[in-house]
Protein backbone atom coordinates (compact mmCIF):
# COMPACT_ATOMS: atom_id res chain seq x y z
CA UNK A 1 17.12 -16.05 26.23
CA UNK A 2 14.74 -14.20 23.87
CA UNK A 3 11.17 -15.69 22.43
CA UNK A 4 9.79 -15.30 18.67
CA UNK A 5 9.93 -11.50 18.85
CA UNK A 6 13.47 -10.95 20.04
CA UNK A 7 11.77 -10.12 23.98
CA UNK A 8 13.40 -11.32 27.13
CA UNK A 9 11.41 -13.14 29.83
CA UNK A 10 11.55 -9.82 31.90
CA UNK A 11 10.63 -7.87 28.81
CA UNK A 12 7.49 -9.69 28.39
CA UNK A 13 6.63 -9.80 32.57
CA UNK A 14 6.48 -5.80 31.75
CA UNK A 15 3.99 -6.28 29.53
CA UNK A 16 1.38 -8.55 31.81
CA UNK A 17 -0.91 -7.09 33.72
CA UNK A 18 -1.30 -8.25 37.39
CA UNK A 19 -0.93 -8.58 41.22
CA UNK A 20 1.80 -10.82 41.60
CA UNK A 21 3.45 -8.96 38.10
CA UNK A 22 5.67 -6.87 40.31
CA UNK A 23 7.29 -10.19 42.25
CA UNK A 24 7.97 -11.59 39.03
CA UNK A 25 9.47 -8.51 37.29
CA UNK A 26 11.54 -8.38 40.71
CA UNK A 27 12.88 -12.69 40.55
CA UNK A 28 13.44 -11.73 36.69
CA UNK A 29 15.51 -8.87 37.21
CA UNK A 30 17.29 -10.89 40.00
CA UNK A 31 18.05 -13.64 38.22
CA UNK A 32 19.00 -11.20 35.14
CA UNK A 33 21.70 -9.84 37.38
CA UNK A 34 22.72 -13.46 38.49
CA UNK A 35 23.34 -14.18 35.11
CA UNK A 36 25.41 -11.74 33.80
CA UNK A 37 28.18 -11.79 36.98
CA UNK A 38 28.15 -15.79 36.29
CA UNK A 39 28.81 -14.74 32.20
CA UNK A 40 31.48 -12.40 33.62
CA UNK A 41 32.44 -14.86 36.20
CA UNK A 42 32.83 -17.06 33.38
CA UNK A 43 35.15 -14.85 30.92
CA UNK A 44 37.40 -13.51 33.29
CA UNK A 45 38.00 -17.15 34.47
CA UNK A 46 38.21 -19.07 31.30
CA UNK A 47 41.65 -21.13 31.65
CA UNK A 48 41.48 -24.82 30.60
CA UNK A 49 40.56 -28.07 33.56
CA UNK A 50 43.85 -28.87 35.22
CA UNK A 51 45.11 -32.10 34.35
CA UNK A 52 44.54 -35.28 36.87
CA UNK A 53 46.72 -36.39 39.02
CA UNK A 54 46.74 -40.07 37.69
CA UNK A 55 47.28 -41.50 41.05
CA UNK A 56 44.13 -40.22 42.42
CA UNK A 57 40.43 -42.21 42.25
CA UNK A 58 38.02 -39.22 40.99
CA UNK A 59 34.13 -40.54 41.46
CA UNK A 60 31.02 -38.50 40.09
CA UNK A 61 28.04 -39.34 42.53
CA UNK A 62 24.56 -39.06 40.91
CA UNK A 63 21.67 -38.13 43.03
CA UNK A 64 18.69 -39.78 42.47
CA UNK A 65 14.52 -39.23 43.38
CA UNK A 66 13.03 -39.57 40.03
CA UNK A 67 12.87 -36.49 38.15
CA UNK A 68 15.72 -34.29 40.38
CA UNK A 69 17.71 -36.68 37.93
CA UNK A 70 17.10 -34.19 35.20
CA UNK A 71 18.39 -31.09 37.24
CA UNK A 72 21.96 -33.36 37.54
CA UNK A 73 22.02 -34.00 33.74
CA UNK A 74 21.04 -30.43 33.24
CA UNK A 75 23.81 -29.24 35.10
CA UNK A 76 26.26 -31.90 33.57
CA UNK A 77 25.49 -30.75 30.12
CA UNK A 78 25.49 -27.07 30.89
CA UNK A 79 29.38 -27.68 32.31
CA UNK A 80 30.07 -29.93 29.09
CA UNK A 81 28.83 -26.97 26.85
CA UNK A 82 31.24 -24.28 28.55
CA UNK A 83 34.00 -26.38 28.58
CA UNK A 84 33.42 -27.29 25.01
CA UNK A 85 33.04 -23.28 24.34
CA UNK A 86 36.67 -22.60 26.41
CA UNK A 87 38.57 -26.06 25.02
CA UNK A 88 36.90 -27.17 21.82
CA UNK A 89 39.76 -30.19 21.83
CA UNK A 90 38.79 -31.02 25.76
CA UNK A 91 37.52 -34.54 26.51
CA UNK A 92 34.32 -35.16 27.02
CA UNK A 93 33.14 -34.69 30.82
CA UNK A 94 33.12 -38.39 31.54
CA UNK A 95 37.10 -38.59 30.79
CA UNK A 96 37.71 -36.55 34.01
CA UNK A 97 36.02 -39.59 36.17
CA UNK A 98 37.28 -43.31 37.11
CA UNK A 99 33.71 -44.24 38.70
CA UNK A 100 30.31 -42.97 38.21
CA UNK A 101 27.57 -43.98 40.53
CA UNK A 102 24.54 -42.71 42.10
CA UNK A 103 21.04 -44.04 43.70
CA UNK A 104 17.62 -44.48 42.61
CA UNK A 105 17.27 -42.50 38.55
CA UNK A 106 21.02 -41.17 39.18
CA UNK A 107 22.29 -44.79 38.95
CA UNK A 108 21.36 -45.63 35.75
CA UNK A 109 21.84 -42.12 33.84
């Protein structure tokens, strides 16, 4: 993630002056780190979903709570994306589930 002049989020928190400048270098760096062994994580374990077993129910349960929806369809999108990037011809995420419920906002995404 870079801004207009090609800077990271840490790169800029370098920049700032202030007291709490050192936590936030320090949760930047952190999650800097976090990110690069999931990106490893990620290319070292690349192999296409396994196929469904056709005699199995598979159900996606939605949380809901008004905006925590967001974080769910965040998520969902973020796992569409990869597999898209590892199996261009892959279904869509949706195809892997019979049933898709949830309460509250996570019902009716």
């Amino acid at each position: 993630l870079r801004n207009f002049s090609d800077q990271t989020p840490l790169e800029v928190a370098n920049q700032l002056n202030g007291k709490h400048m050192k936590k936030i270098v320090a949760v930047l760096k952190e999650i800097s780190i976090k990110q690069e062994k999931t990106r490893k994580y990620f290319e070292k374990h690349n192999q296409q979903p396994i196929p469904r077993n056709s005699s199995d129910t598979y159900l996606l349960s939605m949380d809901g709570g008004g905006t925590k929806v967001f974080n769910s369809l965040q998520i969902l999108v973020a796992i569409e994306n990869r597999m898209r990037q590892l199996c261009p011809s892959c279904d869509s995420i949706s195809s892997f589930f019979d049933y898709i419920a949830g309460t509250s906002s996570g019902a009716i995404t």
